[in-house]
N, C-alpha and C. Protein backbone atom coordinates (compact mmCIF):
# COMPACT_ATOMS: atom_id res chain seq x y z
N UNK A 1 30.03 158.46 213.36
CA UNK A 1 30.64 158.99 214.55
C UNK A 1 32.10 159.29 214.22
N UNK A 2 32.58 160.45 214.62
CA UNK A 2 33.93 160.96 214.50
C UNK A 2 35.02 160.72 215.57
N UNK A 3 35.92 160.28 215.86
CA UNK A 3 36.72 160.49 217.00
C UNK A 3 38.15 160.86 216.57
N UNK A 4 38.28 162.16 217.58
CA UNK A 4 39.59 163.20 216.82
C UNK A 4 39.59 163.64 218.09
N UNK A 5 41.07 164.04 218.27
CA UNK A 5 41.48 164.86 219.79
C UNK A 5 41.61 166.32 219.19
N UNK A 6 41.61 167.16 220.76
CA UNK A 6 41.83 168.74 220.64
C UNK A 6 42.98 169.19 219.51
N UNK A 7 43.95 168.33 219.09
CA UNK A 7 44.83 168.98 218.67
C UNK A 7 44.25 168.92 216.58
N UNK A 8 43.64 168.33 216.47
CA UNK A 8 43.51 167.37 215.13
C UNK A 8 42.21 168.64 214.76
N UNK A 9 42.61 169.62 214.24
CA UNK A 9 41.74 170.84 214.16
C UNK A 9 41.45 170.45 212.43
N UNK A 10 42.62 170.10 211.75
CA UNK A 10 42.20 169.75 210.62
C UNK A 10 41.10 168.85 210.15
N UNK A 11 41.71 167.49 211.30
CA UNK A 11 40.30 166.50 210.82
C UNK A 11 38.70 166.67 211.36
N UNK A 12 38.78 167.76 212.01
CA UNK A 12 37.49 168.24 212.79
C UNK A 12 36.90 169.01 211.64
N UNK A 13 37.71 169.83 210.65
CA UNK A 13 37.06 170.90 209.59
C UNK A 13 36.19 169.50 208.68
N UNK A 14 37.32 168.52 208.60
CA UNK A 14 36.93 167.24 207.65
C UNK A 14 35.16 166.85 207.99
N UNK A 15 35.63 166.48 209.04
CA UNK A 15 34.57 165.80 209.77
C UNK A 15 33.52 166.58 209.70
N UNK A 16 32.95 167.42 210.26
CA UNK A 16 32.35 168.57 209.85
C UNK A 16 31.64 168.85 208.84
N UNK A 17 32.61 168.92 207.56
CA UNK A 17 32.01 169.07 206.20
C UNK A 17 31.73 167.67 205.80
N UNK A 18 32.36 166.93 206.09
CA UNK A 18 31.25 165.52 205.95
C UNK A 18 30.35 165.36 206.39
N UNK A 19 30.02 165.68 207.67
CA UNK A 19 28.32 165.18 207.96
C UNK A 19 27.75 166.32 207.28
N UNK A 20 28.06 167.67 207.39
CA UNK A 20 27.58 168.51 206.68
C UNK A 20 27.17 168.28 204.94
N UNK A 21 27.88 167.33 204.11
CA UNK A 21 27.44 166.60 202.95
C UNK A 21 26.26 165.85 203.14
N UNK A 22 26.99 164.94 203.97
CA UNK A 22 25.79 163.87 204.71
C UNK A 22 23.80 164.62 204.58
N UNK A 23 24.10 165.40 205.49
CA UNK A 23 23.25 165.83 206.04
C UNK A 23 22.18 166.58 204.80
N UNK A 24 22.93 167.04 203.84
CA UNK A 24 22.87 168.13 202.71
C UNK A 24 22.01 167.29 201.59
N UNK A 25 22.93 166.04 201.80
CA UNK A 25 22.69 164.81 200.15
C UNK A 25 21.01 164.12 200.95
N UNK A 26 20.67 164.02 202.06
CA UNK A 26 19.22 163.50 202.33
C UNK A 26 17.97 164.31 202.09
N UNK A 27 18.59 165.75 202.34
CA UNK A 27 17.53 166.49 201.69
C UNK A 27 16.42 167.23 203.05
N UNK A 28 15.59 167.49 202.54
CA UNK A 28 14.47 167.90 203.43
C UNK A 28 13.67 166.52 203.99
N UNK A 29 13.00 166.94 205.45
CA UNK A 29 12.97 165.89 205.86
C UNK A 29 11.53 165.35 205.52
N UNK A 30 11.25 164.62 204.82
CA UNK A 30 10.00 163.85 204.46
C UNK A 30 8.67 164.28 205.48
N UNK A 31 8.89 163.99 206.72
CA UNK A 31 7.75 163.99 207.07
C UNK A 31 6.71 165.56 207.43
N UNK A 32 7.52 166.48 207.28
CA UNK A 32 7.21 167.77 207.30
C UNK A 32 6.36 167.83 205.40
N UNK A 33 6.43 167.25 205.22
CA UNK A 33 5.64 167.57 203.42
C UNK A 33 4.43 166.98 204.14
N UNK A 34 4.13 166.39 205.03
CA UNK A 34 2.84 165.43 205.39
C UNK A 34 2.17 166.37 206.33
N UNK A 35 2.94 167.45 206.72
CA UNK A 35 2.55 168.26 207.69
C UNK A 35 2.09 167.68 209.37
N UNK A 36 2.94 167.04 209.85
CA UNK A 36 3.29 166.41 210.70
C UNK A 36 4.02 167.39 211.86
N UNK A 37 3.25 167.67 213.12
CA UNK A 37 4.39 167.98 213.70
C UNK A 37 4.98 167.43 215.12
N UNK A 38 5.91 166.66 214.80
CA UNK A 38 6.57 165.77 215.98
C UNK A 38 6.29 166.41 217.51
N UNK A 39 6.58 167.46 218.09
CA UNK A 39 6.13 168.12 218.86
C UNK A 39 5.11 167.71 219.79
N UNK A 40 4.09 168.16 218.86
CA UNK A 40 2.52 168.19 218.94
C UNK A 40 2.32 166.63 219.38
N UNK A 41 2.70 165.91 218.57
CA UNK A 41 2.22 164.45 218.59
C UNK A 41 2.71 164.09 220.00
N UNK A 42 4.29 164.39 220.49
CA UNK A 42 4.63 163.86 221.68
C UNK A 42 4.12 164.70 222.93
N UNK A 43 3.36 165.22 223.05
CA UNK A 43 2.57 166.98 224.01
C UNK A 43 1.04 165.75 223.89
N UNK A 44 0.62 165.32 222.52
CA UNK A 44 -0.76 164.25 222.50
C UNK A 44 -0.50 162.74 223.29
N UNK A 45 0.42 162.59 223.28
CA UNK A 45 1.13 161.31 224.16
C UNK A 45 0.96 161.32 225.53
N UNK A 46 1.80 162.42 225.75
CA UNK A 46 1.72 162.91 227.17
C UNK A 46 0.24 162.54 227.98
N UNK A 47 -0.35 163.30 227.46
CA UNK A 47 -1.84 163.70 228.03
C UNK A 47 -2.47 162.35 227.89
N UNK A 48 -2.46 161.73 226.66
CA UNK A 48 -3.39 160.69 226.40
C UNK A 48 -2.66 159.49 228.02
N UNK A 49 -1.94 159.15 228.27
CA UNK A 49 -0.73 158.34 229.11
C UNK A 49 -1.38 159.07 230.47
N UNK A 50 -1.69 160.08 230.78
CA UNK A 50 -2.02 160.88 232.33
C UNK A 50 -3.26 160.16 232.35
C-alpha cells in the first residue's frame, strides 16, 4: 500500500513503477494454465446456493 498526497507527483511515478515491477516479477497467473475460469465458477455458486 502506497500513501502519498496530491502534491508528491514524483513518488506516485515511484509507486507506480513499483507495483508495476511487482506485478511484472510474478508473472502470468497460474491458474489460467489449468484453464480455470473464475467467473464461471462464481455464476456455478450462485445457482448451486438458489
Amino acid at each position: 500500500m502506497y500513501w502519498l498526497s496530491g502534491a508528491e507527483s514524483e513518488k506516485f511515478v515511484k509507486s507506480v513503477e513499483d507495483a508495476y515491477e511487482k506485478v511484472e516479477r510474478e508473472g502470468p497467473n497460474p491458474i489460467r494454465k489449468l484453464g480455470i475460469n473464475i467467473s464461471e465458477k462464481k455464476e456455478e455458486s450462485i445457482i448451486v446456493n438458489e
